[in-house]
PDB file of N, CA and C in Angstrom:
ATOM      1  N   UNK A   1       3.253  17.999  81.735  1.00  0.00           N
ATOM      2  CA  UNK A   1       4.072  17.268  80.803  1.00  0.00           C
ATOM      3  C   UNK A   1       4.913  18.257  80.011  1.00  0.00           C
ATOM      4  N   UNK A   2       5.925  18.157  80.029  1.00  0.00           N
ATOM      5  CA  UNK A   2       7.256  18.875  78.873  1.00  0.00           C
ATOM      6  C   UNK A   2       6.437  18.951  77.668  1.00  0.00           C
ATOM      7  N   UNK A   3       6.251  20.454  77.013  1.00  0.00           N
ATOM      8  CA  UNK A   3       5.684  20.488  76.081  1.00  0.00           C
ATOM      9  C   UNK A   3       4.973  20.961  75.253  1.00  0.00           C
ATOM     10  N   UNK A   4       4.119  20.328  76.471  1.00  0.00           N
ATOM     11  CA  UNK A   4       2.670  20.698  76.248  1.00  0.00           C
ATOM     12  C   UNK A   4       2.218  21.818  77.380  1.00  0.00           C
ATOM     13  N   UNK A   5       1.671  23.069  76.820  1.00  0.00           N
ATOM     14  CA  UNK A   5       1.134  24.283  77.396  1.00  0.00           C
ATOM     15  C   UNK A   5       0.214  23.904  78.250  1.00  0.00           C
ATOM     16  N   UNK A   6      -0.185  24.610  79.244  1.00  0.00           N
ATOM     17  CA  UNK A   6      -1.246  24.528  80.188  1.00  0.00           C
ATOM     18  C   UNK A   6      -2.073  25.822  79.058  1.00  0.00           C
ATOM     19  N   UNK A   7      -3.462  25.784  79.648  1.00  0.00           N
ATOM     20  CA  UNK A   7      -4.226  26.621  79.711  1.00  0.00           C
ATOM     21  C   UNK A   7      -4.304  28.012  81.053  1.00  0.00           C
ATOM     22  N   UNK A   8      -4.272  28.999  80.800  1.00  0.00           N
ATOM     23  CA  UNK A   8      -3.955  30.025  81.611  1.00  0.00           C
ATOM     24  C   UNK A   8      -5.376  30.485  81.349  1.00  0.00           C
ATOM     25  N   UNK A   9      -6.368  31.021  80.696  1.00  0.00           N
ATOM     26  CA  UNK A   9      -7.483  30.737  81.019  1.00  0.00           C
ATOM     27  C   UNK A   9      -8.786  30.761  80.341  1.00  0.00           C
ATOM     28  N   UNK A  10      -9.701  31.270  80.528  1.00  0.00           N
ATOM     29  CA  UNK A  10     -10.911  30.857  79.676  1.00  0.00           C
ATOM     30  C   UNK A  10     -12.139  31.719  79.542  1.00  0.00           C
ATOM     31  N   UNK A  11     -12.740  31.675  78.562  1.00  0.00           N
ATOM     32  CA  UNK A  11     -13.797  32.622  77.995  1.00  0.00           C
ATOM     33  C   UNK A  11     -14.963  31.565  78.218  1.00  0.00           C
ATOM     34  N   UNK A  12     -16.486  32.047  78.564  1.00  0.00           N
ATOM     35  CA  UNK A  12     -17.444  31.664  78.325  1.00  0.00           C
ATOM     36  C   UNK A  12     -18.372  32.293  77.265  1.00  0.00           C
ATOM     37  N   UNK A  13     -19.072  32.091  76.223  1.00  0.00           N
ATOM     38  CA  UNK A  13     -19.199  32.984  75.632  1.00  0.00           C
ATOM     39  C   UNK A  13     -20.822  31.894  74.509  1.00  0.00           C
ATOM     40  N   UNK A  14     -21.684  33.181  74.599  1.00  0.00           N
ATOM     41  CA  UNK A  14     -22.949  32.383  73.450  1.00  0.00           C
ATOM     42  C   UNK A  14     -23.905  33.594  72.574  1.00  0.00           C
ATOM     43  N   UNK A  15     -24.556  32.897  71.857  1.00  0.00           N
ATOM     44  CA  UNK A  15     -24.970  34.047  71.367  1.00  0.00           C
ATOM     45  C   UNK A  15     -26.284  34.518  71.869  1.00  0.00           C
ATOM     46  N   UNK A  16     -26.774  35.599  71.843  1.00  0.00           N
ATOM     47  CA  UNK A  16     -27.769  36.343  71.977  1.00  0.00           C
ATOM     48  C   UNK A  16     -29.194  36.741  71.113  1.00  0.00           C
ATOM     49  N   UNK A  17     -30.361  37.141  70.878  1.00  0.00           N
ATOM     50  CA  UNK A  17     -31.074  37.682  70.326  1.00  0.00           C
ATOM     51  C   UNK A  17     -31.053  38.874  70.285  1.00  0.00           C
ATOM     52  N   UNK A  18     -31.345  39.555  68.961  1.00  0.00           N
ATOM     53  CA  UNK A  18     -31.457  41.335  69.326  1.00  0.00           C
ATOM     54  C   UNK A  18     -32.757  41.489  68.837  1.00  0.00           C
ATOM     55  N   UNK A  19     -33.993  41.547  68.777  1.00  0.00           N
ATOM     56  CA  UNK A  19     -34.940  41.402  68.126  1.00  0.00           C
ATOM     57  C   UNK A  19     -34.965  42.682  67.649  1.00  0.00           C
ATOM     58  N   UNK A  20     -34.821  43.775  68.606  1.00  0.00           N
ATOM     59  CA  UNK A  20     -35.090  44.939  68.061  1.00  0.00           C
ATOM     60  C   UNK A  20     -34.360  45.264  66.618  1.00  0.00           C
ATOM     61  N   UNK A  21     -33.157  44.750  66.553  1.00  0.00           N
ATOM     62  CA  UNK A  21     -32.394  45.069  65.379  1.00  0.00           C
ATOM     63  C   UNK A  21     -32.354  44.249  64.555  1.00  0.00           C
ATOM     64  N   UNK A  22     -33.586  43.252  64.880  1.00  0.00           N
ATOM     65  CA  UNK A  22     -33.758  41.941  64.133  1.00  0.00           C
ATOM     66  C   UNK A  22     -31.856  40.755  63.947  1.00  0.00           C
ATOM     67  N   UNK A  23     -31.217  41.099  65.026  1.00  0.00           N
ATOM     68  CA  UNK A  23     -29.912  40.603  64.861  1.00  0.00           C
ATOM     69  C   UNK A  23     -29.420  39.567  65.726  1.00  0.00           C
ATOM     70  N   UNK A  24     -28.141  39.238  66.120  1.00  0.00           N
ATOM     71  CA  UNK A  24     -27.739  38.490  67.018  1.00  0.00           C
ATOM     72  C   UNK A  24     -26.322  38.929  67.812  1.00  0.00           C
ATOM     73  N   UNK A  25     -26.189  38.755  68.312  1.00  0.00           N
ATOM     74  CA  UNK A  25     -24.903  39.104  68.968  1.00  0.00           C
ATOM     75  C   UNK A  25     -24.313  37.804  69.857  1.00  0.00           C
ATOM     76  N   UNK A  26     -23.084  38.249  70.151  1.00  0.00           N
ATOM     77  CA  UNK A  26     -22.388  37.361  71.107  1.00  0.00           C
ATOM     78  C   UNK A  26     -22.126  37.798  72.468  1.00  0.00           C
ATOM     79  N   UNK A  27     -22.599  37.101  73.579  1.00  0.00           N
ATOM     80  CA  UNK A  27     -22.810  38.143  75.154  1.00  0.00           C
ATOM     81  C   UNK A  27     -21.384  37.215  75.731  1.00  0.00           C
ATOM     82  N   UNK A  28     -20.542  37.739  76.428  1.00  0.00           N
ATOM     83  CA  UNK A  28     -19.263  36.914  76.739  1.00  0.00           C
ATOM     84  C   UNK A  28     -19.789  36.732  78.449  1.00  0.00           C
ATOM     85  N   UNK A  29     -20.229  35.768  78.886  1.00  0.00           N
ATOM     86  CA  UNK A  29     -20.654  35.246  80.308  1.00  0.00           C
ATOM     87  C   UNK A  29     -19.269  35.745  81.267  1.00  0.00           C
ATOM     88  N   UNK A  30     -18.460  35.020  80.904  1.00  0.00           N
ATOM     89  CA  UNK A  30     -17.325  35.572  81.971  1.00  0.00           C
ATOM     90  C   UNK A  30     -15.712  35.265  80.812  1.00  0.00           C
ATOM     91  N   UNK A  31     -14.580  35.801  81.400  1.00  0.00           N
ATOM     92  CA  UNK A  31     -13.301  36.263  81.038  1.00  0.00           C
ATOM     93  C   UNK A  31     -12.822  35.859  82.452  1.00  0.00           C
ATOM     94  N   UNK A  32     -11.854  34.503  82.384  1.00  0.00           N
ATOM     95  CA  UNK A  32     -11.104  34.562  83.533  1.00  0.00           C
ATOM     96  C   UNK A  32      -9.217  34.563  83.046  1.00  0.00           C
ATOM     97  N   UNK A  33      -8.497  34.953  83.379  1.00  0.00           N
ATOM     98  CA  UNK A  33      -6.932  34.539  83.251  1.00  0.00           C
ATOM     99  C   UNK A  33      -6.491  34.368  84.999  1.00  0.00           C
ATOM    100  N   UNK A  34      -5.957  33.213  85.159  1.00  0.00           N
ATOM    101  CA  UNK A  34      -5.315  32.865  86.304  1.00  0.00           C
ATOM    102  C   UNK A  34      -4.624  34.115  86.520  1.00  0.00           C
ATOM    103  N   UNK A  35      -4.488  34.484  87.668  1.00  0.00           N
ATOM    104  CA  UNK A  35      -3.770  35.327  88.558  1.00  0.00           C
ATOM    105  C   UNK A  35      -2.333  35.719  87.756  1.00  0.00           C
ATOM    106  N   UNK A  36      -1.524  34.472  87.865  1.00  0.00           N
ATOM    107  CA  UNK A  36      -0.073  34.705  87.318  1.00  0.00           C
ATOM    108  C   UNK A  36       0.268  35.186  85.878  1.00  0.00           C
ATOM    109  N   UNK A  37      -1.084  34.969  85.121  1.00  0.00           N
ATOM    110  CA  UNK A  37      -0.759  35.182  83.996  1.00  0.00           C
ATOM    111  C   UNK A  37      -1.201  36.316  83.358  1.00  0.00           C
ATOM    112  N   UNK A  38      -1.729  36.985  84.379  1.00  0.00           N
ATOM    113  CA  UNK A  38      -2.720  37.914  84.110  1.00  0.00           C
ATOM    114  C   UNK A  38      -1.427  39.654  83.439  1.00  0.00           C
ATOM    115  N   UNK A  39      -2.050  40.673  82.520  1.00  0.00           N
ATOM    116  CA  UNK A  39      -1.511  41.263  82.202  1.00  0.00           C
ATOM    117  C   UNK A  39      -0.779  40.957  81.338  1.00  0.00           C
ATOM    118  N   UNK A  40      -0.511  40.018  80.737  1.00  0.00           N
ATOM    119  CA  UNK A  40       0.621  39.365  79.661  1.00  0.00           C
ATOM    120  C   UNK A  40      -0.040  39.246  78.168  1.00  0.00           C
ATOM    121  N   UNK A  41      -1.819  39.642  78.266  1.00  0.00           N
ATOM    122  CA  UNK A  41      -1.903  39.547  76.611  1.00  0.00           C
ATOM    123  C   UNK A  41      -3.142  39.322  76.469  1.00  0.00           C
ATOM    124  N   UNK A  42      -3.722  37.876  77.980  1.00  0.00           N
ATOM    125  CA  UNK A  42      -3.787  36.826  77.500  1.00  0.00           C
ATOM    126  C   UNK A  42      -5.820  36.595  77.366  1.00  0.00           C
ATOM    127  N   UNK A  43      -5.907  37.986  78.167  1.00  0.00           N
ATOM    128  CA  UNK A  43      -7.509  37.990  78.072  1.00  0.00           C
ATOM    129  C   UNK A  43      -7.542  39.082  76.806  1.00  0.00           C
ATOM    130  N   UNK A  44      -6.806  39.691  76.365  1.00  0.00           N
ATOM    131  CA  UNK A  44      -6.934  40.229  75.270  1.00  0.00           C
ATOM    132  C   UNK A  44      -7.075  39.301  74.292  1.00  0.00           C
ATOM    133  N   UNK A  45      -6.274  38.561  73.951  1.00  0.00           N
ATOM    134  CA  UNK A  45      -6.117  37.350  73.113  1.00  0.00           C
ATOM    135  C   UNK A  45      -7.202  36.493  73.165  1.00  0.00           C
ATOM    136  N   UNK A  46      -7.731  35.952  74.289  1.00  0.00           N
ATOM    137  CA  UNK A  46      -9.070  35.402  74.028  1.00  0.00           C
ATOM    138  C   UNK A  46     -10.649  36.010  73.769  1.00  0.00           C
ATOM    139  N   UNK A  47     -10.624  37.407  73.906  1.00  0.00           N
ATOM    140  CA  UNK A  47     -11.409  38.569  73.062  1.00  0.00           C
ATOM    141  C   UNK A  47     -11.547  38.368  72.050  1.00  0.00           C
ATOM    142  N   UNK A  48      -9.831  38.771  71.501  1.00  0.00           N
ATOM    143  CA  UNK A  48      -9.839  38.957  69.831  1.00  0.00           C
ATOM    144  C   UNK A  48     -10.452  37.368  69.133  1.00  0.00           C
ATOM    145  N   UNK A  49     -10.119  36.043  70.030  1.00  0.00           N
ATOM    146  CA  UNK A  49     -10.766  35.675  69.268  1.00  0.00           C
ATOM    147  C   UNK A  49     -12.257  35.440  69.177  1.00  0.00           C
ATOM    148  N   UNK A  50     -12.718  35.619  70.173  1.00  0.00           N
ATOM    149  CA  UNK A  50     -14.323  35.785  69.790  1.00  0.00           C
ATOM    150  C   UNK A  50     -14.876  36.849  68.881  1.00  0.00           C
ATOM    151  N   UNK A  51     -14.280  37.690  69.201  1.00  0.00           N
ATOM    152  CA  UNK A  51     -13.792  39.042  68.205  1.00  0.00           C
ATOM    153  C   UNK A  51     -14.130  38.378  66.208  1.00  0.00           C
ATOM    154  N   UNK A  52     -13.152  37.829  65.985  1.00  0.00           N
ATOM    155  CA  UNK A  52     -12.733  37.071  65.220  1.00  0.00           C
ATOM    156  C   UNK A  52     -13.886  36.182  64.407  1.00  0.00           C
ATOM    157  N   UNK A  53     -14.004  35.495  65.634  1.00  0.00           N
ATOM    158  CA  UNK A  53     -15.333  34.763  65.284  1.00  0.00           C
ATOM    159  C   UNK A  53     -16.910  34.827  65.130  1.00  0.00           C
ATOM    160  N   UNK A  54     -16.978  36.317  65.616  1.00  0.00           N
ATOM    161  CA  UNK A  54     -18.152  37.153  65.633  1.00  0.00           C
ATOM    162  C   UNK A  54     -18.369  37.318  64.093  1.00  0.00           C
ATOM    163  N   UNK A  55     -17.172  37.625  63.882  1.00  0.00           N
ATOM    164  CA  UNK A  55     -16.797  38.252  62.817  1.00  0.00           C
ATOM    165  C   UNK A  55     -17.041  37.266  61.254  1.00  0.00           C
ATOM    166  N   UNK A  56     -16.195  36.210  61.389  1.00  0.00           N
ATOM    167  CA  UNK A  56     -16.581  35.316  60.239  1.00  0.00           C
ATOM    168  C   UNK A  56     -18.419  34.556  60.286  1.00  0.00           C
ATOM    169  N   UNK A  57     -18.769  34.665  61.672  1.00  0.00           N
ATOM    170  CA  UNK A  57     -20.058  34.216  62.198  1.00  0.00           C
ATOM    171  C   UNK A  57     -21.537  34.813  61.709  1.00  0.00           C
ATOM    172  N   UNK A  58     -21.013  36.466  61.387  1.00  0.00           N
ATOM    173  CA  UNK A  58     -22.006  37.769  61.115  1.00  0.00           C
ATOM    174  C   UNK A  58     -22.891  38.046  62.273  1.00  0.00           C
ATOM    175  N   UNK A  59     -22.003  38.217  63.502  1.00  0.00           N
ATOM    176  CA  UNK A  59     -22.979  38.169  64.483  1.00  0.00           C
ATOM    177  C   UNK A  59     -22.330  39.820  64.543  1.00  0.00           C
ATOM    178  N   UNK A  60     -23.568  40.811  65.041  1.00  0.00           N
ATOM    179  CA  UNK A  60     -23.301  42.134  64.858  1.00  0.00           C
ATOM    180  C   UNK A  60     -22.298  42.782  66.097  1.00  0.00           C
ATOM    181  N   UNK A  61     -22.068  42.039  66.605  1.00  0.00           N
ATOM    182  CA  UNK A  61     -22.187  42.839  68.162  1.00  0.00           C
ATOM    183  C   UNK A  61     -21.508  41.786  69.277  1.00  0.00           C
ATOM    184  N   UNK A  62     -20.241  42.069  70.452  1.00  0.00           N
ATOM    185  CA  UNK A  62     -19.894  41.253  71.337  1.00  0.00           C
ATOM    186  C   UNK A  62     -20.237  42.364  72.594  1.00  0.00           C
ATOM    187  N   UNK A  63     -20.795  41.509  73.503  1.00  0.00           N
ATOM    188  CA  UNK A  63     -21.015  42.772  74.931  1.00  0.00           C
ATOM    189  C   UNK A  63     -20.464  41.770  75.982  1.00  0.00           C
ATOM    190  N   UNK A  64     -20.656  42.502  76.907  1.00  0.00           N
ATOM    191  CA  UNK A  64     -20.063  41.982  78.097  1.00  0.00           C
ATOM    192  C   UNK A  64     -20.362  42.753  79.380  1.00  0.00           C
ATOM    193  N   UNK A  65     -20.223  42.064  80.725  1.00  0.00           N
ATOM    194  CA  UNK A  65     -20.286  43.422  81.760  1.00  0.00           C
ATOM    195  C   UNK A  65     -19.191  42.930  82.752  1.00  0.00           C
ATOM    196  N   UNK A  66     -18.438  43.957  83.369  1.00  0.00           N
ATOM    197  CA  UNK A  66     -17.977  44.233  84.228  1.00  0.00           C
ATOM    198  C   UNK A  66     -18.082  44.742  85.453  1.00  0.00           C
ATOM    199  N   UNK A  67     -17.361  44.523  86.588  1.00  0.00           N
ATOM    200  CA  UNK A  67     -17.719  45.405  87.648  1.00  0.00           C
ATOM    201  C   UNK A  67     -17.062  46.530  87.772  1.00  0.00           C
ATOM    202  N   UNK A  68     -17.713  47.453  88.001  1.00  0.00           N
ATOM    203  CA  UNK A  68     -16.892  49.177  88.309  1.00  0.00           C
ATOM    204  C   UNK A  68     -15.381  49.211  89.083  1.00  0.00           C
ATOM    205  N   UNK A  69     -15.380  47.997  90.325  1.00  0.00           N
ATOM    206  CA  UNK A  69     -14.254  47.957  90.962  1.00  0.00           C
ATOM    207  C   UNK A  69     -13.155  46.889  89.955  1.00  0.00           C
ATOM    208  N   UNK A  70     -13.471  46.339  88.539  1.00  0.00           N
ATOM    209  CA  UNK A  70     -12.550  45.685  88.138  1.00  0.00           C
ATOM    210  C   UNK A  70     -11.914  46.339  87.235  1.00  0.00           C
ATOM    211  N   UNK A  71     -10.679  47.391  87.816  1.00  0.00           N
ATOM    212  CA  UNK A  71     -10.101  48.344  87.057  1.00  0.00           C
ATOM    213  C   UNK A  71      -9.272  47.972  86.382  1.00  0.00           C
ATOM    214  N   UNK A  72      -8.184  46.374  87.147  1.00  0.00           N
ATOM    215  CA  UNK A  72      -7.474  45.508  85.362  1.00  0.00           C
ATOM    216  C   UNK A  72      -8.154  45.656  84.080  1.00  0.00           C
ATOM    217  N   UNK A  73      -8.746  44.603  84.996  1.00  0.00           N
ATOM    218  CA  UNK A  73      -9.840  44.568  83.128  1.00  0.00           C
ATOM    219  C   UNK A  73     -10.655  45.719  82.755  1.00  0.00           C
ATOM    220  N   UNK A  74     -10.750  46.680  83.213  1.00  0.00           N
ATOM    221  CA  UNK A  74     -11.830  47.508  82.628  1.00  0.00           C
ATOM    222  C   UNK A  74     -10.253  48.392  82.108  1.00  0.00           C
ATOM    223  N   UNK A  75      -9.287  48.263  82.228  1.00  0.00           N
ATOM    224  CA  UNK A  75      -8.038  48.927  81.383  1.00  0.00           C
ATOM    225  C   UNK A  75      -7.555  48.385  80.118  1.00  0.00           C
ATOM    226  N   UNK A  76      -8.585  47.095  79.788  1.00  0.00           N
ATOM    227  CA  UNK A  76      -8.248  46.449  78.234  1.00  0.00           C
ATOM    228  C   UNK A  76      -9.454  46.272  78.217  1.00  0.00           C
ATOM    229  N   UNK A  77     -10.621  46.501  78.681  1.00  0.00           N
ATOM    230  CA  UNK A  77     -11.936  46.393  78.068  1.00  0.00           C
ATOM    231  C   UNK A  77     -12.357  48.207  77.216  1.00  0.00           C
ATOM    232  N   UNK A  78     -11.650  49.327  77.789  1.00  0.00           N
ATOM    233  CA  UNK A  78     -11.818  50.513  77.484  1.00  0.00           C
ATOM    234  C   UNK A  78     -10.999  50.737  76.365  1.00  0.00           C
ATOM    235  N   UNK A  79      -9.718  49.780  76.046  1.00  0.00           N
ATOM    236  CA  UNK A  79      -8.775  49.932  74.952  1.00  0.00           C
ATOM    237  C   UNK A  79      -9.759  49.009  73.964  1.00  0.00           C
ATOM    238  N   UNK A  80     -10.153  48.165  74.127  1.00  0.00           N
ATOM    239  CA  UNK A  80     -10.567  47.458  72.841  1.00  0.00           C
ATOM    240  C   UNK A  80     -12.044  47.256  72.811  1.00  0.00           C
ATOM    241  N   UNK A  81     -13.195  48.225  73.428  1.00  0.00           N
ATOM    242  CA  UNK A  81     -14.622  48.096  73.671  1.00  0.00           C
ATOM    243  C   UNK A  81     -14.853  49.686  73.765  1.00  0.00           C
ATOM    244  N   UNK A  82     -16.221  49.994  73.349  1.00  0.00           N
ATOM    245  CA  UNK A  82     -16.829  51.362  74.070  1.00  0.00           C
ATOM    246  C   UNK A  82     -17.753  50.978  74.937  1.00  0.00           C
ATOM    247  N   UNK A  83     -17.773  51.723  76.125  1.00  0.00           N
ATOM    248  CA  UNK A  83     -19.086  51.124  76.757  1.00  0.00           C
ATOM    249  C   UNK A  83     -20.332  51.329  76.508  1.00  0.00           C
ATOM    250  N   UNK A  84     -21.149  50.223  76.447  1.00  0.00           N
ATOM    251  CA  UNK A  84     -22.731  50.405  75.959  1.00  0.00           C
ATOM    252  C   UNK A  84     -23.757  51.587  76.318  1.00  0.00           C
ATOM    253  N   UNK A  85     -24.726  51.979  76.040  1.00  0.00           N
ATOM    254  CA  UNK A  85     -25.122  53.106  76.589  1.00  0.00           C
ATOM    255  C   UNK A  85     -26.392  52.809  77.178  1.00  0.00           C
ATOM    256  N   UNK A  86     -26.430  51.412  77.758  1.00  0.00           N
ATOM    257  CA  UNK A  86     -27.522  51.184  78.540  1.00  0.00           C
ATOM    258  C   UNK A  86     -26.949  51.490  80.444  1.00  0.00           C
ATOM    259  N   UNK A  87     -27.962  51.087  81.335  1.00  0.00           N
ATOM    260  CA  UNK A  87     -27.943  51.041  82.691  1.00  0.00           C
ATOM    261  C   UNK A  87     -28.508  49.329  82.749  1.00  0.00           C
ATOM    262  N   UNK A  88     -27.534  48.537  83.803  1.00  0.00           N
ATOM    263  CA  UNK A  88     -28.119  47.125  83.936  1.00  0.00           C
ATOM    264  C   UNK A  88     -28.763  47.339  85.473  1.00  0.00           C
ATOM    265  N   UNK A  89     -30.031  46.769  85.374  1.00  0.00           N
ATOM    266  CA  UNK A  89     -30.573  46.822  86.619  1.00  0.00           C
ATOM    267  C   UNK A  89     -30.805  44.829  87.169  1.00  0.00           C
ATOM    268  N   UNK A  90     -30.387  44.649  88.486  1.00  0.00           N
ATOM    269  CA  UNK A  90     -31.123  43.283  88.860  1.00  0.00           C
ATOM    270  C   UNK A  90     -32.641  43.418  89.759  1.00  0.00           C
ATOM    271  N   UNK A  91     -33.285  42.594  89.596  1.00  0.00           N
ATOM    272  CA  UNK A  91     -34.464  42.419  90.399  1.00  0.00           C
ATOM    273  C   UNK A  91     -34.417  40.927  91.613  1.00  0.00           C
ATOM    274  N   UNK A  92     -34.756  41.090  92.906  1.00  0.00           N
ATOM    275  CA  UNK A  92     -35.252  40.279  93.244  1.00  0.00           C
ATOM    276  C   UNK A  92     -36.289  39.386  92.751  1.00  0.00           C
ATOM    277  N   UNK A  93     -36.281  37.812  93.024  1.00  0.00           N
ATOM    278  CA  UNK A  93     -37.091  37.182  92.735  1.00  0.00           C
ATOM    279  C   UNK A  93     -38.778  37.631  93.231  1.00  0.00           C
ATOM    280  N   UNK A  94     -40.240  37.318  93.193  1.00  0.00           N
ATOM    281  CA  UNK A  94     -41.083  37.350  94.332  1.00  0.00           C
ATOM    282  C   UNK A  94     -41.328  35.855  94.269  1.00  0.00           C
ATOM    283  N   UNK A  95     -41.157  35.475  95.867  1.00  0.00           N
ATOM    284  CA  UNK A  95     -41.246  34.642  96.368  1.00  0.00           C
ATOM    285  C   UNK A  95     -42.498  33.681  96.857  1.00  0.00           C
ATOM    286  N   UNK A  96     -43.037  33.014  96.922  1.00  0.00           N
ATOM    287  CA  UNK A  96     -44.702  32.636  96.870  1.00  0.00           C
ATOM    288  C   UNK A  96     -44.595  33.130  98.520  1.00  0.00           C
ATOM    289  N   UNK A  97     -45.561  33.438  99.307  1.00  0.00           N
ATOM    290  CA  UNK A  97     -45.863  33.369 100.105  1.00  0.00           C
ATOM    291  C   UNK A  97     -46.054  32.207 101.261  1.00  0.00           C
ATOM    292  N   UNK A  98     -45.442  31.562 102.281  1.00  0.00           N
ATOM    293  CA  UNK A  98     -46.079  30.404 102.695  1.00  0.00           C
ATOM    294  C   UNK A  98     -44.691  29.593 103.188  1.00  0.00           C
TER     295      UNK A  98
END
């Protein structure tokens, strides 16, 4: 419709426990911008505002992960993030036997 903006794209985003620091944080699930729109601002822009809202929220902390081969985004995640100083490991499930 004439007008009215589309959405180009979208943040998932909730908060976390930190027990150790007795705190909370905000973990961002995923960061998508459609293809075409990508480079224009627009996953920066939906950062800042979680950013933002971390912020009026008092939540200590926004994390996130990336993949090593996602060198777009890891070129505005390195401008506006430091990277954490953990290692993420996955585990297989164990499966019942049978």
């Amino acid at each position: 419709m004439p007008g009215i903006a589309s959405p180009v794209g979208f943040v998932r985003y909730r908060p976390f426990e930190r027990p150790i620091t007795a705190s909370v944080g905000l973990w961002i699930d995923d960061v998508y911008v459609q293809p075409s729109s990508r480079g224009q601002g627009s996953a920066g822009a939906l950062i800042d505002a979680i950013r933002a809202q971390a912020g009026a929220g008092g939540y200590d902390v926004i994390r996130w992960t990336t993949r090593e081969s996602n060198t777009g985004a890891r070129k505005l995640y390195d401008r506006i993030a430091a990277p954490a100083p953990v290692v993420v490991y996955n585990a297989d499930p164990l499966r019942p036997e049978g």
